[in-house]
PDB file of N, CA and C in Angstrom:
ATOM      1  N   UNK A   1       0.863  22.227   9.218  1.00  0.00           N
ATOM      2  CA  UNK A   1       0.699  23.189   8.149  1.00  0.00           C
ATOM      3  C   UNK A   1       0.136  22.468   6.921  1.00  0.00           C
ATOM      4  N   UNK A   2      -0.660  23.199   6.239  1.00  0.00           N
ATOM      5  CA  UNK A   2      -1.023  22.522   5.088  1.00  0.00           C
ATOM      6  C   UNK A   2      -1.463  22.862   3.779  1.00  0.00           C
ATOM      7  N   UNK A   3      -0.800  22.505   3.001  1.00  0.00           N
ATOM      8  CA  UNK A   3      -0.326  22.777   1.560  1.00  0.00           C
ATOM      9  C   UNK A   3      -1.554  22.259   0.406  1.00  0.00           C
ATOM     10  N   UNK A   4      -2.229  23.431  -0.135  1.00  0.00           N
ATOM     11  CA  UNK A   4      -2.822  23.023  -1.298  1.00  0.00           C
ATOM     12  C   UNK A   4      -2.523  23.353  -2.475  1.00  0.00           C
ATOM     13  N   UNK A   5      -2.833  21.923  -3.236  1.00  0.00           N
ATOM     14  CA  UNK A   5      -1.953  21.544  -4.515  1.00  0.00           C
ATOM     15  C   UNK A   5      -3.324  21.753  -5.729  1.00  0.00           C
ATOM     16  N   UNK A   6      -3.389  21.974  -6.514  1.00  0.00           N
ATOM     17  CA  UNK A   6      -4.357  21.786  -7.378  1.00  0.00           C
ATOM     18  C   UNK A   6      -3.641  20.997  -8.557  1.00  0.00           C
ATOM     19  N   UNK A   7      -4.555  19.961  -9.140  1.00  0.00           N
ATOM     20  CA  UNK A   7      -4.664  19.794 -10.589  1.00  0.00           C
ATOM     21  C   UNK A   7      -5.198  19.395 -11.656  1.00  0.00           C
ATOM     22  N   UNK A   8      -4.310  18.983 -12.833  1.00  0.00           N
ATOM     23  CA  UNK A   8      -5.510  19.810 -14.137  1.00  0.00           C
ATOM     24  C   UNK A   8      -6.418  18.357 -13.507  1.00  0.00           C
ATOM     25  N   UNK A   9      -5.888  16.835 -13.404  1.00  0.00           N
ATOM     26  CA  UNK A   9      -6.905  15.778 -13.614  1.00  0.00           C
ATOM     27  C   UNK A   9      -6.506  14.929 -12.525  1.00  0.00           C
ATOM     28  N   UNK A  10      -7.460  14.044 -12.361  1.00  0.00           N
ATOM     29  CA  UNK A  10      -6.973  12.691 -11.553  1.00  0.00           C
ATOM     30  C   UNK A  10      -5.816  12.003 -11.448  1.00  0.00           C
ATOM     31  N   UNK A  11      -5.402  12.051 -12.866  1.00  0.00           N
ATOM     32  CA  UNK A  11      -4.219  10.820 -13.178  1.00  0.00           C
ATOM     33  C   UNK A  11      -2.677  11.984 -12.675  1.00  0.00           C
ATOM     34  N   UNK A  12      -3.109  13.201 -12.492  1.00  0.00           N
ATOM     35  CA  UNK A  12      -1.533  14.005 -12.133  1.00  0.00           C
ATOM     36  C   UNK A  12      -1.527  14.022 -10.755  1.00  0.00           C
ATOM     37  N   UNK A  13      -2.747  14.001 -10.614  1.00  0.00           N
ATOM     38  CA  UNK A  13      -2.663  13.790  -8.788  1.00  0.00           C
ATOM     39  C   UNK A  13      -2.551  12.704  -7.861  1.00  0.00           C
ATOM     40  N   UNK A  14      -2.743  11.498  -9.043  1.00  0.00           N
ATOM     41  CA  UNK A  14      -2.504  10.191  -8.419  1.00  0.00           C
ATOM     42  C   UNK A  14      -0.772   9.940  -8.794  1.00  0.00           C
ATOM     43  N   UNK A  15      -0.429  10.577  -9.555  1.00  0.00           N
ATOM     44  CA  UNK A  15       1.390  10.555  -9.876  1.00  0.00           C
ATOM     45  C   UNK A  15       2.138  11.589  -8.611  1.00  0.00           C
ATOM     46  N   UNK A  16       1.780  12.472  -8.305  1.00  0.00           N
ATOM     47  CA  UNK A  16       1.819  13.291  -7.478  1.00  0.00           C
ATOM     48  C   UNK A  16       2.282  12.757  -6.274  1.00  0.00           C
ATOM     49  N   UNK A  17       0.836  12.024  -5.504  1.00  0.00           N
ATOM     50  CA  UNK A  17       0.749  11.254  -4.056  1.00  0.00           C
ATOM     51  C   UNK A  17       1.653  10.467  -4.677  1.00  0.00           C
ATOM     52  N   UNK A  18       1.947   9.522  -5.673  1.00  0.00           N
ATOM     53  CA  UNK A  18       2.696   8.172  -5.967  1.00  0.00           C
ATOM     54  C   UNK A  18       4.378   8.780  -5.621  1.00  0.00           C
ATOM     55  N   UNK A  19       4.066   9.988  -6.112  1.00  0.00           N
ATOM     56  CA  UNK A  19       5.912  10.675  -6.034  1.00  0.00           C
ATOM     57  C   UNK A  19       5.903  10.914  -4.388  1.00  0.00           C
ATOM     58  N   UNK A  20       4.862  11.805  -3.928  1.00  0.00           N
ATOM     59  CA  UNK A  20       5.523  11.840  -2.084  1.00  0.00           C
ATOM     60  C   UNK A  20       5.833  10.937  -1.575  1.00  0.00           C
ATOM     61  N   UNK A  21       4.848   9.753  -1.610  1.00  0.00           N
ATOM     62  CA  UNK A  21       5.148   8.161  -0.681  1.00  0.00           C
ATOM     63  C   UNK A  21       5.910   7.697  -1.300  1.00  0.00           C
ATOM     64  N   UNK A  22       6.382   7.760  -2.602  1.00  0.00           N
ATOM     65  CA  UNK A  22       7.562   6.950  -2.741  1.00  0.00           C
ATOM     66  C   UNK A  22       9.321   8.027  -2.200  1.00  0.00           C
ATOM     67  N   UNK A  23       8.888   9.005  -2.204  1.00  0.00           N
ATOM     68  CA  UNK A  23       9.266   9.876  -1.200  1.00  0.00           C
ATOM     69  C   UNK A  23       9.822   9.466   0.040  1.00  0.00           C
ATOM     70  N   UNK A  24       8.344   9.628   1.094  1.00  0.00           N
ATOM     71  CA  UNK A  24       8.347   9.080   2.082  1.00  0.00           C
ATOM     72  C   UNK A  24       8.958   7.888   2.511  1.00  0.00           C
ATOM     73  N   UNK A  25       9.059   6.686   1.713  1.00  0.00           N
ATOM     74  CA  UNK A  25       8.936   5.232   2.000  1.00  0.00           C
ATOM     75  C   UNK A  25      10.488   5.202   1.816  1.00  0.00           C
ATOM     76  N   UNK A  26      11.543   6.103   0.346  1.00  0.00           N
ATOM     77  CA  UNK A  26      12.782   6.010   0.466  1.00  0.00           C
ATOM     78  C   UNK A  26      13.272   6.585   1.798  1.00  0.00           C
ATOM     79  N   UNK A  27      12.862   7.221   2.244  1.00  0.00           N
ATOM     80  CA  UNK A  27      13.295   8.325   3.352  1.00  0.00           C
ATOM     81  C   UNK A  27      13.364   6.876   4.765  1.00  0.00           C
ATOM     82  N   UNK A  28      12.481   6.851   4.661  1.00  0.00           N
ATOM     83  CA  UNK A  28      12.382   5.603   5.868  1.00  0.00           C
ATOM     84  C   UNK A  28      13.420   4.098   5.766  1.00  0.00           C
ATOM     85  N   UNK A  29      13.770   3.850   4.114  1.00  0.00           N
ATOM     86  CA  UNK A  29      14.451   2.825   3.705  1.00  0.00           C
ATOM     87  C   UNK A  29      16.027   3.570   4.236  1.00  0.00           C
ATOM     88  N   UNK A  30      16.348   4.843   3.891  1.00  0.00           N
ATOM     89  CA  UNK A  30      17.280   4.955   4.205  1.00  0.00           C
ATOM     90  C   UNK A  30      18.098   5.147   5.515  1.00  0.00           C
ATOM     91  N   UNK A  31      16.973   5.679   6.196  1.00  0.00           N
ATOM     92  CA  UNK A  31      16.917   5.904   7.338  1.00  0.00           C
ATOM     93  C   UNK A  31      17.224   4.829   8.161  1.00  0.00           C
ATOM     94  N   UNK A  32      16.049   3.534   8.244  1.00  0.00           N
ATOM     95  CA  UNK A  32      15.740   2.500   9.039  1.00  0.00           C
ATOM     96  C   UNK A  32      15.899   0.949   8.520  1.00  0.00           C
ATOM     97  N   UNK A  33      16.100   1.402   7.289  1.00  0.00           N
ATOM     98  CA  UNK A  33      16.391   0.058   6.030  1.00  0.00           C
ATOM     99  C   UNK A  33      15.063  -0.967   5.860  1.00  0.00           C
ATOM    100  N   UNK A  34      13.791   0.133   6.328  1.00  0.00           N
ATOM    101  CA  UNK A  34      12.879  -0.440   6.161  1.00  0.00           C
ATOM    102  C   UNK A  34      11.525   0.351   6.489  1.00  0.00           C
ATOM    103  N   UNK A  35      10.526  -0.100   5.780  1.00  0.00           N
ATOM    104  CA  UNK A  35       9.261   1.083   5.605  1.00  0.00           C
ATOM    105  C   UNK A  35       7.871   0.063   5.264  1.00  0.00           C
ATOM    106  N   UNK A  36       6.663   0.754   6.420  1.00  0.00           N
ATOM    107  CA  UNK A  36       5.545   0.018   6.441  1.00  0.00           C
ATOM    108  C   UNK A  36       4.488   1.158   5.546  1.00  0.00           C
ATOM    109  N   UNK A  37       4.057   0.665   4.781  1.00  0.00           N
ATOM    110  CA  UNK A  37       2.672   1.094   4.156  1.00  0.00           C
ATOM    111  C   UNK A  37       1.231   0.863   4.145  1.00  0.00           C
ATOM    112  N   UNK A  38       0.298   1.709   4.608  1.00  0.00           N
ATOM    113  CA  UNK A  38      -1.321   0.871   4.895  1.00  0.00           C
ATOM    114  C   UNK A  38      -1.592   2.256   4.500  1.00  0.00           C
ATOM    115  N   UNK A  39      -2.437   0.831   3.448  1.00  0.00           N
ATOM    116  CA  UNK A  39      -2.934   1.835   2.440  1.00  0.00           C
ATOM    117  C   UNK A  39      -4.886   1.472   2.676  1.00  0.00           C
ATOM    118  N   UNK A  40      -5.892   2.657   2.017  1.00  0.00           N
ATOM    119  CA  UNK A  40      -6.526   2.205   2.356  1.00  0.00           C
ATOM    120  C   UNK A  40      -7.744   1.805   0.854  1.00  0.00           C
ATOM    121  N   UNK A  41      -8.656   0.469   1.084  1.00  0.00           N
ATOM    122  CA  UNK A  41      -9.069   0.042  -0.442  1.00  0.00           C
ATOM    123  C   UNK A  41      -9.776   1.047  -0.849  1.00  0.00           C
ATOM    124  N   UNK A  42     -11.145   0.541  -1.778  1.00  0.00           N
ATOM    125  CA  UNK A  42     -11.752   1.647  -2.275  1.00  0.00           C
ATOM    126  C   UNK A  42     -11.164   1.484  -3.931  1.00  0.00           C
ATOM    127  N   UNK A  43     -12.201   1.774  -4.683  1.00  0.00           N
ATOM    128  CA  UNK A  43     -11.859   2.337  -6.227  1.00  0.00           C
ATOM    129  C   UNK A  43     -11.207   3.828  -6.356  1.00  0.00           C
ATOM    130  N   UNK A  44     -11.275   4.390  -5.521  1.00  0.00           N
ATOM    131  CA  UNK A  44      -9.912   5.662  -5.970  1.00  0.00           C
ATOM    132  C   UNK A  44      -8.563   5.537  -5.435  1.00  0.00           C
ATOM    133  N   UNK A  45      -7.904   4.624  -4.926  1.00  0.00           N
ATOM    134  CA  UNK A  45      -6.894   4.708  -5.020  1.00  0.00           C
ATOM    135  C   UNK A  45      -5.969   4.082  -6.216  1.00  0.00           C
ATOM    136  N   UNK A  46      -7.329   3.571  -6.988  1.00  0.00           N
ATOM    137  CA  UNK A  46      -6.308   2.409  -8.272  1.00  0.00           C
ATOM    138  C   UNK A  46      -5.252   3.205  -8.966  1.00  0.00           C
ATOM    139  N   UNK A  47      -5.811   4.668  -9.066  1.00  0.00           N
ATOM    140  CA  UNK A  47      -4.873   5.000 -10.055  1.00  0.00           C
ATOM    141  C   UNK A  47      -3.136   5.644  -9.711  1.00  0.00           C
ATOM    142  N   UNK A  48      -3.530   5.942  -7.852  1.00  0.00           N
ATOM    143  CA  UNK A  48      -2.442   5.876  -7.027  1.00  0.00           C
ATOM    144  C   UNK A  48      -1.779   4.878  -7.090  1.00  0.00           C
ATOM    145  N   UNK A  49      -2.189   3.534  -6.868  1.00  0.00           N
ATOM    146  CA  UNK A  49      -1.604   2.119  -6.398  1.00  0.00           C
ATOM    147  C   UNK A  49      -0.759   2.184  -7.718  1.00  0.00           C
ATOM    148  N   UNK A  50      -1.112   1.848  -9.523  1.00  0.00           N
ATOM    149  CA  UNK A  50      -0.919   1.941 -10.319  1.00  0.00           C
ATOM    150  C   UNK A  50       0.325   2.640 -10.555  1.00  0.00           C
ATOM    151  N   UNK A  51       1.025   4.204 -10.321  1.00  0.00           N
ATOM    152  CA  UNK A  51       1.832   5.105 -10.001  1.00  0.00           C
ATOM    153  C   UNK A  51       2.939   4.405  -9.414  1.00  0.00           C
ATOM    154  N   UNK A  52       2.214   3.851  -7.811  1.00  0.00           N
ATOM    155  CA  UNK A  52       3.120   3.852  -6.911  1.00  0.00           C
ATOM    156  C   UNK A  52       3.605   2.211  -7.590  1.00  0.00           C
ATOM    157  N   UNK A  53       3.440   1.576  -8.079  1.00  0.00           N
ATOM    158  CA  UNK A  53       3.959   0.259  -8.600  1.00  0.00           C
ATOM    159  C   UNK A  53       5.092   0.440  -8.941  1.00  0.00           C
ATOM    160  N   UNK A  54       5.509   1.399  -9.587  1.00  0.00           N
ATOM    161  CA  UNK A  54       6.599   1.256 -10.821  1.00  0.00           C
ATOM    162  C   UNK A  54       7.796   2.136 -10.469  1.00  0.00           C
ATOM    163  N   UNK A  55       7.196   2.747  -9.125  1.00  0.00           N
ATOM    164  CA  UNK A  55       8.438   3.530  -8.612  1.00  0.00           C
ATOM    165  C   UNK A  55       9.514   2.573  -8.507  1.00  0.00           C
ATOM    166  N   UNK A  56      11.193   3.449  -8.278  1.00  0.00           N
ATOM    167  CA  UNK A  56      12.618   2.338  -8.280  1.00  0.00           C
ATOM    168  C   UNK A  56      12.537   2.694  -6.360  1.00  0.00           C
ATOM    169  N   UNK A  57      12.084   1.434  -5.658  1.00  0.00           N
ATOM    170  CA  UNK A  57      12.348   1.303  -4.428  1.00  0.00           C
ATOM    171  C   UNK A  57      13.036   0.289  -4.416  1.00  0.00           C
ATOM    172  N   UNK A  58      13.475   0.023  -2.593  1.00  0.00           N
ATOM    173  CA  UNK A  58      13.735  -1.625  -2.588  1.00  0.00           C
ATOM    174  C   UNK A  58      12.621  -2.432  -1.687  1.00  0.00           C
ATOM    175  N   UNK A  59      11.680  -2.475  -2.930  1.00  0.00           N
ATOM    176  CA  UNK A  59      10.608  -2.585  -2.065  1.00  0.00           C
ATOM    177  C   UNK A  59      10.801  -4.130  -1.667  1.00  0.00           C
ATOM    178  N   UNK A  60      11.599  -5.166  -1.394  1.00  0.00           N
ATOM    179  CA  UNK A  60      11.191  -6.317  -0.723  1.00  0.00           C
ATOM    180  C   UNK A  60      11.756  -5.964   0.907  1.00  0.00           C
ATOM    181  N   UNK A  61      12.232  -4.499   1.105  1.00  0.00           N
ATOM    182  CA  UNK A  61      12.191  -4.238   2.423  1.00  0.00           C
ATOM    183  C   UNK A  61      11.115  -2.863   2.994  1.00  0.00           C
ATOM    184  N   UNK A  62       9.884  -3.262   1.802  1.00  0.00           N
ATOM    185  CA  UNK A  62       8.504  -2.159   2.265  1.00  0.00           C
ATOM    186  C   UNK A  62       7.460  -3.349   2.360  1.00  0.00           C
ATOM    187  N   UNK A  63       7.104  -3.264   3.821  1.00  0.00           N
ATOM    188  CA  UNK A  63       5.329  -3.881   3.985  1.00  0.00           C
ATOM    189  C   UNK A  63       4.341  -3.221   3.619  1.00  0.00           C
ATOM    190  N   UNK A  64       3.539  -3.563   3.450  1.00  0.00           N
ATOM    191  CA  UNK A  64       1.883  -2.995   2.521  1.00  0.00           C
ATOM    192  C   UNK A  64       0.776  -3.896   3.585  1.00  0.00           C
ATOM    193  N   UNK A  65      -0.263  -3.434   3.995  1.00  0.00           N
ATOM    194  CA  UNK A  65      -1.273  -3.806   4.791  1.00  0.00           C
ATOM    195  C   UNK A  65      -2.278  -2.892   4.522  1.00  0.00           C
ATOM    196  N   UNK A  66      -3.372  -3.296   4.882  1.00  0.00           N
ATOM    197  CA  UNK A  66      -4.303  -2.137   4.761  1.00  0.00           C
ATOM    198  C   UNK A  66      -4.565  -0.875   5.717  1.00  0.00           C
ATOM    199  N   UNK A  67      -4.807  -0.449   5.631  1.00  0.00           N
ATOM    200  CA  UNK A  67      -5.616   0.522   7.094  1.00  0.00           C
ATOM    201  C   UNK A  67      -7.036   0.173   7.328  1.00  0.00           C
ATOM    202  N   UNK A  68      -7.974  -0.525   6.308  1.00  0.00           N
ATOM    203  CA  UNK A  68      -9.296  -0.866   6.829  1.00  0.00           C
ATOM    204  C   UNK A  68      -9.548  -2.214   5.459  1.00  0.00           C
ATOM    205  N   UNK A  69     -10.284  -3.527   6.085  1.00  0.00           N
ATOM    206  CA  UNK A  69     -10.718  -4.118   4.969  1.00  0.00           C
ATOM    207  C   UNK A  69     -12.038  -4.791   5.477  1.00  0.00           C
ATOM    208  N   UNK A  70     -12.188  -5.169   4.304  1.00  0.00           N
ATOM    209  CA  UNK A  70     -13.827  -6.034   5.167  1.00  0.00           C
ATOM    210  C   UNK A  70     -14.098  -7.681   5.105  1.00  0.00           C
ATOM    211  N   UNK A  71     -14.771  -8.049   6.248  1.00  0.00           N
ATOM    212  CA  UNK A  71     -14.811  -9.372   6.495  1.00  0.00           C
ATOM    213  C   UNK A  71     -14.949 -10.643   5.057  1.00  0.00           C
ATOM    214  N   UNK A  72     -14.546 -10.379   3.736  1.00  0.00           N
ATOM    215  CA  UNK A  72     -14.626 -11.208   3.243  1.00  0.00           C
ATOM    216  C   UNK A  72     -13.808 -12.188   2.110  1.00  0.00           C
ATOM    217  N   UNK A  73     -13.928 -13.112   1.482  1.00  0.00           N
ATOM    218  CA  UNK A  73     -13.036 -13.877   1.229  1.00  0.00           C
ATOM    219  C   UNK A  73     -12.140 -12.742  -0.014  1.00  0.00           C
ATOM    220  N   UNK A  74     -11.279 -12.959   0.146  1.00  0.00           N
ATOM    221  CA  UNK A  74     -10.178 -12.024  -1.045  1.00  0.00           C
ATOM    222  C   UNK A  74     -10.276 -12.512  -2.190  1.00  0.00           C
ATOM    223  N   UNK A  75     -11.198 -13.091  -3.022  1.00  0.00           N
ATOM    224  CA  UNK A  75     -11.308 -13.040  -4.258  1.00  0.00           C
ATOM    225  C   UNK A  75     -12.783 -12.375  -4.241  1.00  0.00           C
ATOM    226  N   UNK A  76     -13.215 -12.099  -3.452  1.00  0.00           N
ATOM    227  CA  UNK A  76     -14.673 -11.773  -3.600  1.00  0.00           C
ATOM    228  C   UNK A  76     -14.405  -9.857  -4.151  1.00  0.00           C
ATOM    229  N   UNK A  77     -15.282  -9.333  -4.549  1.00  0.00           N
ATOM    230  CA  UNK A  77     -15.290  -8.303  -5.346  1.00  0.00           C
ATOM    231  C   UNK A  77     -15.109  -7.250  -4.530  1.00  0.00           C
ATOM    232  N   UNK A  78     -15.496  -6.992  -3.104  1.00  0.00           N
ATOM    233  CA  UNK A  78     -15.316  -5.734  -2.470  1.00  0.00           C
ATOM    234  C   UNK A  78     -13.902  -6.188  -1.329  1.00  0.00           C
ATOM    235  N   UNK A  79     -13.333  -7.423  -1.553  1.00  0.00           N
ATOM    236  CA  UNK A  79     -12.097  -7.713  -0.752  1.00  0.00           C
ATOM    237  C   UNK A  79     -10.984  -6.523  -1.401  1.00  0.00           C
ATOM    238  N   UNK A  80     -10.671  -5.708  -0.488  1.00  0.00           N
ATOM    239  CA  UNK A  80      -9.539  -4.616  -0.131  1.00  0.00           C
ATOM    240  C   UNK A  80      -8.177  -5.331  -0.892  1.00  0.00           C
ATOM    241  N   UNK A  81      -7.969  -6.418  -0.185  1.00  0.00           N
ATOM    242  CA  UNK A  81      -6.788  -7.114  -0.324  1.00  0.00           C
ATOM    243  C   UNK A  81      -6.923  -7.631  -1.870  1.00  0.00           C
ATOM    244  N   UNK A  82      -7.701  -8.047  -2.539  1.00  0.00           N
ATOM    245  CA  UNK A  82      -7.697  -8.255  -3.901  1.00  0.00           C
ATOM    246  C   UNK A  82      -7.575  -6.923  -5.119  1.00  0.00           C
ATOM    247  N   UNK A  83      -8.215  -6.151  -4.483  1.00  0.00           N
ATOM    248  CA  UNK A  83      -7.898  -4.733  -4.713  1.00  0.00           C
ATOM    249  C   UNK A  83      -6.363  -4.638  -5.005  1.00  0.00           C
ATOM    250  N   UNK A  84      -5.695  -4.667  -3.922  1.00  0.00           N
ATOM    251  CA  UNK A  84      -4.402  -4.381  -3.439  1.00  0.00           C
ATOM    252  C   UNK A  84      -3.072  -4.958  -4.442  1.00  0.00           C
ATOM    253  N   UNK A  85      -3.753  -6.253  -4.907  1.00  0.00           N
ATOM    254  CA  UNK A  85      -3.273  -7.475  -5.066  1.00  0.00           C
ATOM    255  C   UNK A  85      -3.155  -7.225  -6.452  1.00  0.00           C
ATOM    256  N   UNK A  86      -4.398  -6.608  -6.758  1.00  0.00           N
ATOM    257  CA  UNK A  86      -4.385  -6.615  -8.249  1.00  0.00           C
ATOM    258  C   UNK A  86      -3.674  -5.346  -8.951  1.00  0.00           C
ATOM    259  N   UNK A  87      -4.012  -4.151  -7.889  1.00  0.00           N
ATOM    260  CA  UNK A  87      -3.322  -2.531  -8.992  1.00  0.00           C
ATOM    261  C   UNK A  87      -2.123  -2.285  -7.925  1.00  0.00           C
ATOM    262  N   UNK A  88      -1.816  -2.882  -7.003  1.00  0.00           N
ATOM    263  CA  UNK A  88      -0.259  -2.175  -6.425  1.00  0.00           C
ATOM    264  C   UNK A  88       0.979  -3.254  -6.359  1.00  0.00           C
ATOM    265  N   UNK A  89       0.135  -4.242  -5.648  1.00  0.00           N
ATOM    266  CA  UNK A  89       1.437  -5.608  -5.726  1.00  0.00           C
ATOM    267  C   UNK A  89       1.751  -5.915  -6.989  1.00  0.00           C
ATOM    268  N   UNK A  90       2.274  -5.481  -8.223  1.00  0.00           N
ATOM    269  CA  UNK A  90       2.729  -5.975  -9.313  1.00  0.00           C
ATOM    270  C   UNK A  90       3.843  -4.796 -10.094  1.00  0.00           C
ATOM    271  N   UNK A  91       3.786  -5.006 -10.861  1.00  0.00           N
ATOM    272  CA  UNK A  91       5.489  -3.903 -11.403  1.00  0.00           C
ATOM    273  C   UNK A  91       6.240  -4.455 -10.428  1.00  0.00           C
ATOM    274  N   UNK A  92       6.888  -2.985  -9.905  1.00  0.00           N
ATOM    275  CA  UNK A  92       8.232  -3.258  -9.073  1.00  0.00           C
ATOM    276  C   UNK A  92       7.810  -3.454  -7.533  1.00  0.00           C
ATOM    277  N   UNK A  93       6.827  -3.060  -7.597  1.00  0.00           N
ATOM    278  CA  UNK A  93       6.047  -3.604  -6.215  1.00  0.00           C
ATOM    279  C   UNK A  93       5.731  -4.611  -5.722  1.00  0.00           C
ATOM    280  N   UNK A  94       5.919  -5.800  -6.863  1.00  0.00           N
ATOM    281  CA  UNK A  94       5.421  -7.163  -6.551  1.00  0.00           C
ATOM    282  C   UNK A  94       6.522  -7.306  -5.595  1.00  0.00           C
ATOM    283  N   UNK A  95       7.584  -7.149  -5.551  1.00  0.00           N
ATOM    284  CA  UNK A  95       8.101  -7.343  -4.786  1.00  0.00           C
ATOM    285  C   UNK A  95       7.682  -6.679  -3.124  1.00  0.00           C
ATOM    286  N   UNK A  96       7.121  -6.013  -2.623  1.00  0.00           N
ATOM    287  CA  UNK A  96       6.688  -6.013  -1.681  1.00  0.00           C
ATOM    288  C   UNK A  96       6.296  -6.916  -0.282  1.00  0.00           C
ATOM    289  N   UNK A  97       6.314  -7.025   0.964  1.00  0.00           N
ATOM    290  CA  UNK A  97       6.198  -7.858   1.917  1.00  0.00           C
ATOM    291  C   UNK A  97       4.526  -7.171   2.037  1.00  0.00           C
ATOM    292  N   UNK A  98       3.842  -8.458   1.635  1.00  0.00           N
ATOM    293  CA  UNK A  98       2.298  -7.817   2.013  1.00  0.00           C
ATOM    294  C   UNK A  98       1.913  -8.502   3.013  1.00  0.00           C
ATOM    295  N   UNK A  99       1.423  -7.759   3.959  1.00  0.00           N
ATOM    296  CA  UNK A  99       0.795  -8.369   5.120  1.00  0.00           C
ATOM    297  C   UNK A  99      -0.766  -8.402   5.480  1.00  0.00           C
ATOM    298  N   UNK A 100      -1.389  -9.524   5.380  1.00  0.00           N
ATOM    299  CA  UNK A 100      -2.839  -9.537   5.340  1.00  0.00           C
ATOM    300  C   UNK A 100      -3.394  -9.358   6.254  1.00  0.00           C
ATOM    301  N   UNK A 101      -4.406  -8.263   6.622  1.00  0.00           N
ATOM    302  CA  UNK A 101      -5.514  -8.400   8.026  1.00  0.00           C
ATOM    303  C   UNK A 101      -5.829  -9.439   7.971  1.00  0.00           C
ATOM    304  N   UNK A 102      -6.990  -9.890   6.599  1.00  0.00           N
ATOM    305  CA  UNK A 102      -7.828 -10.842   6.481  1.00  0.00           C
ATOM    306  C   UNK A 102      -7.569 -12.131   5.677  1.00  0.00           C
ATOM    307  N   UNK A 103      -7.598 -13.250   5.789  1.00  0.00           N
ATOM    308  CA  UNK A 103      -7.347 -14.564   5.085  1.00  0.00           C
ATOM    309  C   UNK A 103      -8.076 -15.356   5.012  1.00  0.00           C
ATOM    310  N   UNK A 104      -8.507 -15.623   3.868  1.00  0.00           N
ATOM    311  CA  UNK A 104      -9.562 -16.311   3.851  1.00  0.00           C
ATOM    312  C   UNK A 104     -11.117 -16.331   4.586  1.00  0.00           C
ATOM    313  N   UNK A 105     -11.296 -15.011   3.873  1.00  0.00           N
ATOM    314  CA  UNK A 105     -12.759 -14.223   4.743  1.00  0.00           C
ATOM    315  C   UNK A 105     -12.601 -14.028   6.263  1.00  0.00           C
ATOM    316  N   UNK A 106     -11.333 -14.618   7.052  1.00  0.00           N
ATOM    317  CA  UNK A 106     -11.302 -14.318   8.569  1.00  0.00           C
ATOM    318  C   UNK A 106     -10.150 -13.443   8.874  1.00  0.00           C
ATOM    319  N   UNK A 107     -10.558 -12.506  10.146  1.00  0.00           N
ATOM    320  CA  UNK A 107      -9.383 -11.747  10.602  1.00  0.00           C
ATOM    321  C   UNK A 107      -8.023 -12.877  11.027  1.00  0.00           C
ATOM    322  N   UNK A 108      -7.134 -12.302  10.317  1.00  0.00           N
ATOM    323  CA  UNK A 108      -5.920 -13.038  10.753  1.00  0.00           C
ATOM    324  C   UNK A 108      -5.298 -12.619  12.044  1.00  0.00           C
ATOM    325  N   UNK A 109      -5.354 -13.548  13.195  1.00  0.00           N
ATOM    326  CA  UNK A 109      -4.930 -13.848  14.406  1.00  0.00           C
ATOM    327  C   UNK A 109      -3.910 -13.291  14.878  1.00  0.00           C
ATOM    328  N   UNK A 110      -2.869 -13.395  14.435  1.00  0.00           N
ATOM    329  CA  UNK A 110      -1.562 -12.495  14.196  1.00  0.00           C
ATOM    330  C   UNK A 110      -1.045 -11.255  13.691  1.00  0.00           C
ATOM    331  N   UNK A 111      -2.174 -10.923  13.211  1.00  0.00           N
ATOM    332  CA  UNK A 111      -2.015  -9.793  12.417  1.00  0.00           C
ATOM    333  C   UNK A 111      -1.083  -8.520  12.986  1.00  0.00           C
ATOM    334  N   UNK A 112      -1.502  -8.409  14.241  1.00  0.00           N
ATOM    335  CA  UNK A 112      -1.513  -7.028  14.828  1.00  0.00           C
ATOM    336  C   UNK A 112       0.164  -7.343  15.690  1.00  0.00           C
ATOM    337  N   UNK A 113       0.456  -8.499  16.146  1.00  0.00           N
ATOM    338  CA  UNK A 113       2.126  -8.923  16.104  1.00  0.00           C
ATOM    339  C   UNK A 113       2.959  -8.599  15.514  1.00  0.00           C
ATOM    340  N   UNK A 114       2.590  -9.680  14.084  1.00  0.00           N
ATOM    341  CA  UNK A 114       2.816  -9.226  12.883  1.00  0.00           C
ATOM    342  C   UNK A 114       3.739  -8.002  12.296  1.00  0.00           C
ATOM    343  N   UNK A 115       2.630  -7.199  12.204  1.00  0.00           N
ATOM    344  CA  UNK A 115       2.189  -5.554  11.987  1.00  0.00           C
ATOM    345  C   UNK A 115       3.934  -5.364  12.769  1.00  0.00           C
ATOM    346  N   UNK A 116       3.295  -5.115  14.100  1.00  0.00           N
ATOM    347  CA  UNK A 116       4.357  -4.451  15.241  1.00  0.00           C
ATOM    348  C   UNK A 116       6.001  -5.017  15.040  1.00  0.00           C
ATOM    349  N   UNK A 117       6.141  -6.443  14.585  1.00  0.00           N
ATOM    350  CA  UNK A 117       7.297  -6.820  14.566  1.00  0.00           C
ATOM    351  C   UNK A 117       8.239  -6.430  13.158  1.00  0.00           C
ATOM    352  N   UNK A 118       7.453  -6.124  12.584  1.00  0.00           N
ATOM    353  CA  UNK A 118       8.280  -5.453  10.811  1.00  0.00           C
ATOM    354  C   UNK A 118       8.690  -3.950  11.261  1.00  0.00           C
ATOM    355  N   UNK A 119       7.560  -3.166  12.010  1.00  0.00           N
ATOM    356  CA  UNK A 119       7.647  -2.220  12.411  1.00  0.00           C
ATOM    357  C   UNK A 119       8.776  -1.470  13.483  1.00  0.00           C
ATOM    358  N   UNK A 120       9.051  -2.140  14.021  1.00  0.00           N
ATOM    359  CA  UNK A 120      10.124  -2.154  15.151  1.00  0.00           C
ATOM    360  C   UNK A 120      11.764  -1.816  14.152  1.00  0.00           C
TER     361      UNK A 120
END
């Protein structure tokens, strides 16, 4: 089923999504005492990531990964993970377990283990 929301601007709708997933992510903490997030880069989610920072989770038992990034080194300008690094991992989010596809411009080997073993 699916629910449309309208509003007046960007910044209420990026507080909005920031309120469901932090929603979502308590629901799973309470549930499972633990919650995975993949999120995906891009310049519109900054003002989501931003939101979702400052929510009261316990986030050193929420992972963060991406859902898509691209082959290159994470300080470089279109790296996802620097993205990530810079508007969500900080506030109360720094605390977060971030898990990298990519390291050092290469797919990380483990990743997809990784991934599955937080998940479990």
């Amino acid at each position: 089923m699916f629910v449309w929301h309208e509003y007046e601007n960007a910044a209420e709708a990026a507080q909005s999504l920031a309120d469901a997933v932090a929603d979502a992510l308590q629901g799973a903490l309470d549930e499972k005492g633990g919650a995975v997030l993949a999120v995906s880069g891009g310049r519109s989610p900054i003002a989501f990531f931003n939101a979702l920072s400052q929510k009261d989770l316990d986030w050193k038992n929420v992972g963060i990964t991406l859902a898509d990034e691209r082959i290159v080194p994470t300080n470089h300008a279109d790296s996802n993970t620097g993205l990530v690094r810079e508007y969500l991992l900080k506030n109360k989010a720094a605390a977060a377990v971030w898990i990298p596809m990519v390291e050092d411009g290469k797919l990380k080997p483990n990743y997809i283990p990784m991934l599955l073993s937080i998940m479990r």
